[in-house]
C-alpha atoms as a PDB file:
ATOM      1  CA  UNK A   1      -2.004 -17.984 -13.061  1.00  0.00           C
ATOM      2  CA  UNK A   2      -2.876 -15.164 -15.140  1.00  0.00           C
ATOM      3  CA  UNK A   3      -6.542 -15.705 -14.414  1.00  0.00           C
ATOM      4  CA  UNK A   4      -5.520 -15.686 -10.453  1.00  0.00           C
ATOM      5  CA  UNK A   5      -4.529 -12.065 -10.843  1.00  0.00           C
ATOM      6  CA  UNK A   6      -7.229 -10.962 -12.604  1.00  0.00           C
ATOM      7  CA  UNK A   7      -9.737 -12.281  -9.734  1.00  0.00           C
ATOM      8  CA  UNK A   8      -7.252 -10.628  -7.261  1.00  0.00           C
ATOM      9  CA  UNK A   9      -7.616  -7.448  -9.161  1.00  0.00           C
ATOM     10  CA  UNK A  10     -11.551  -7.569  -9.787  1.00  0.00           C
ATOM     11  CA  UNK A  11     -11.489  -7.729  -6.014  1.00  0.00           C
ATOM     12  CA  UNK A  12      -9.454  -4.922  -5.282  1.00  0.00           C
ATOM     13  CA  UNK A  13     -11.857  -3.008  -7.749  1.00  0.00           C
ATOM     14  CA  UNK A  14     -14.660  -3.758  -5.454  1.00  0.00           C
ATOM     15  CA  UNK A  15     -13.295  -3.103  -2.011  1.00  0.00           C
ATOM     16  CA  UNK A  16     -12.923   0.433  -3.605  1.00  0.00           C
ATOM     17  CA  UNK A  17     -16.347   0.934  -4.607  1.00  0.00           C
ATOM     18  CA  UNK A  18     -18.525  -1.057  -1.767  1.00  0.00           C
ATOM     19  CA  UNK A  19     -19.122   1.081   1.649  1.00  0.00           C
ATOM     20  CA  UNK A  20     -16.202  -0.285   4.106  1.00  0.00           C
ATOM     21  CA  UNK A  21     -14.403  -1.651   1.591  1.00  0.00           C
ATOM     22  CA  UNK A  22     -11.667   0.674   2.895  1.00  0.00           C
ATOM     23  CA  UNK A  23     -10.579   2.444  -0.423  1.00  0.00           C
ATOM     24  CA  UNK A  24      -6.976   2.907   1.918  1.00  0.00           C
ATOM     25  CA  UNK A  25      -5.732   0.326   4.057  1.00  0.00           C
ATOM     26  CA  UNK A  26      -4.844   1.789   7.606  1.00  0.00           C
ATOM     27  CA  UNK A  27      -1.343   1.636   8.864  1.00  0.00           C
ATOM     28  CA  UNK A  28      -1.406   1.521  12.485  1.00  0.00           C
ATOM     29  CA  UNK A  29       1.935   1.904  14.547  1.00  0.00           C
ATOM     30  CA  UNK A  30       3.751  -0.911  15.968  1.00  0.00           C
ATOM     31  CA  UNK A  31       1.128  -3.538  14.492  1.00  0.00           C
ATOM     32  CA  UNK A  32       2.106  -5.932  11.516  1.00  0.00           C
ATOM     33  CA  UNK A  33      -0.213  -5.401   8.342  1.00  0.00           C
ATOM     34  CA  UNK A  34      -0.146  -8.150   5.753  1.00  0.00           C
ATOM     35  CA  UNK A  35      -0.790  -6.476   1.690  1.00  0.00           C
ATOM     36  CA  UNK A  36      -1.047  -8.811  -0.984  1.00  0.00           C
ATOM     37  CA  UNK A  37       0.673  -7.593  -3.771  1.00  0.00           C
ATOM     38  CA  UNK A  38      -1.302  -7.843  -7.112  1.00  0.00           C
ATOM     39  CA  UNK A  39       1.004  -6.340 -10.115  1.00  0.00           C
ATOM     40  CA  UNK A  40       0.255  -3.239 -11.688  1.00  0.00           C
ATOM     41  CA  UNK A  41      -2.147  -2.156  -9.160  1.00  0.00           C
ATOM     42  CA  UNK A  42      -1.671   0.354  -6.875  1.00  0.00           C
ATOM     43  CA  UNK A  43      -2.311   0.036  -3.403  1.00  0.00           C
ATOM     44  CA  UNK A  44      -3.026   3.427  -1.261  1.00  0.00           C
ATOM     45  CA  UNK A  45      -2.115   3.462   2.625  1.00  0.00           C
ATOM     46  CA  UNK A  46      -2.649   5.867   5.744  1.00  0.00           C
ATOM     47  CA  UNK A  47      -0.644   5.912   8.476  1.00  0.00           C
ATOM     48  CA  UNK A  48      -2.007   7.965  11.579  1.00  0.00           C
ATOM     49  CA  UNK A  49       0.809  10.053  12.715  1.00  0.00           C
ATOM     50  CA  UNK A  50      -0.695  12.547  15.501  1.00  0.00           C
ATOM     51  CA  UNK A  51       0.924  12.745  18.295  1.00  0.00           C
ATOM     52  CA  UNK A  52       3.508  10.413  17.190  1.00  0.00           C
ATOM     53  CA  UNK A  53       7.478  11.037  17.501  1.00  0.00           C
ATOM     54  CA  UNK A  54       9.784  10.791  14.259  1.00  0.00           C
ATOM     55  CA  UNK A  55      11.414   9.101  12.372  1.00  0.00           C
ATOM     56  CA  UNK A  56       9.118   6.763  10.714  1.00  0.00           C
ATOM     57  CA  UNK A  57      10.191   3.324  10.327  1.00  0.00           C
ATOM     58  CA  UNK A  58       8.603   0.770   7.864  1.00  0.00           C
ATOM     59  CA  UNK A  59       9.915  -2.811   7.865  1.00  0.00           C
ATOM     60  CA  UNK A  60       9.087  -4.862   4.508  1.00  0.00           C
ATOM     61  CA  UNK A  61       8.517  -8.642   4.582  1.00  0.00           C
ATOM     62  CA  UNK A  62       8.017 -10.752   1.562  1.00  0.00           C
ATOM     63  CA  UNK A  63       6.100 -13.846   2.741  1.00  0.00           C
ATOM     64  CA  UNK A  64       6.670 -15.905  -0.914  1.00  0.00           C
ATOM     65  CA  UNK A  65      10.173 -16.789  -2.228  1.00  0.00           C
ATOM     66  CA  UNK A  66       9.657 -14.470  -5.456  1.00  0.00           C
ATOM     67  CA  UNK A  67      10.727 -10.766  -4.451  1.00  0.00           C
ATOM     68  CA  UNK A  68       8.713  -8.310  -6.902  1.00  0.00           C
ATOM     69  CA  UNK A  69       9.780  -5.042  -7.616  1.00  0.00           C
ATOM     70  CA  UNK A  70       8.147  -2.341  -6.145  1.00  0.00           C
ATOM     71  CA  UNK A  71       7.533   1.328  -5.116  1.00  0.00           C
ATOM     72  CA  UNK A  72       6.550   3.558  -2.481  1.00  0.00           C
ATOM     73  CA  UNK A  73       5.296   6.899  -2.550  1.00  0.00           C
ATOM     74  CA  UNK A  74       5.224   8.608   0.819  1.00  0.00           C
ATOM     75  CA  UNK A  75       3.309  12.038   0.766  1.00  0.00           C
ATOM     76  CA  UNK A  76       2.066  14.079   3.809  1.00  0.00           C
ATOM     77  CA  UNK A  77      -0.240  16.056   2.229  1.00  0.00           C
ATOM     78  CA  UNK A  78      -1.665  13.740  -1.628  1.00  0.00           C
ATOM     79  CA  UNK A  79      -4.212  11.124  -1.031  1.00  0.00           C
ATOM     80  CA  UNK A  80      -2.917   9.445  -3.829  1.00  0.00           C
ATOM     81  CA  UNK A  81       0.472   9.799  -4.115  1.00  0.00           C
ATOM     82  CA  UNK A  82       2.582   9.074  -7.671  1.00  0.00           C
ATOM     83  CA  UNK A  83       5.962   9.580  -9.059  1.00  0.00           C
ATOM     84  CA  UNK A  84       5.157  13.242  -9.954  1.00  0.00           C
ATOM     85  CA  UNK A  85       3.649  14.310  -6.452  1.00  0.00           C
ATOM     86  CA  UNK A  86       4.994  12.572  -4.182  1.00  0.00           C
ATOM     87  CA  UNK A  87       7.337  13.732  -1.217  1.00  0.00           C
ATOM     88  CA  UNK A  88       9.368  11.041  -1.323  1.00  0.00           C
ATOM     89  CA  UNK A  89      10.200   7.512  -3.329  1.00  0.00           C
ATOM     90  CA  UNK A  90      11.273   4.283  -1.854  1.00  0.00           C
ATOM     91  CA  UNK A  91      12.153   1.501  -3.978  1.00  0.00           C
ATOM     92  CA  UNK A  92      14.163  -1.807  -4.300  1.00  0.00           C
END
């Protein structure tokens, strides 16, 4: 198990440094995105909100019978947003 994460966090590694890897997974409106959770790492999104009317709604699915902890930092204006910067925190 443990060496399961550590494979799933190597690869999250590289997706950050290889061209296209996407080092932030795109959000787009109305479609279903599927994150796998690894623990301890951080995983930076972007949803593309021009043009778009308020409020912003995001619906959270856990696909495994085990519900993890977890937080989300929403910013408008930090690429990488933390506990310290961020505009606002959602958690369970």
């Amino acid at each position: 198990m443990k060496a399961d994460k550590e494979i799933k966090q190597i690869k999250h590694q590289v997706s950050k440094v290889i061209p296209n890897g996407g080092y932030h997974k795109v959000l787009m409106p109305n479609a279903t995105t599927s994150l796998d959770l690894i623990e301890d790492t951080p995983i930076f999104c972007k949803i593309k909100l021009q043009d778009m009317r308020g409020p912003l709604k995001l619906y959270i699915e856990f696909t495994s019978q085990t519900e993890a902890d977890f937080k989300i930092y929403i910013s408008d204006k930090i690429i990488e947003p933390s506990e310290v910067n961020s505009l606002f925190i959602i958690q369970n």
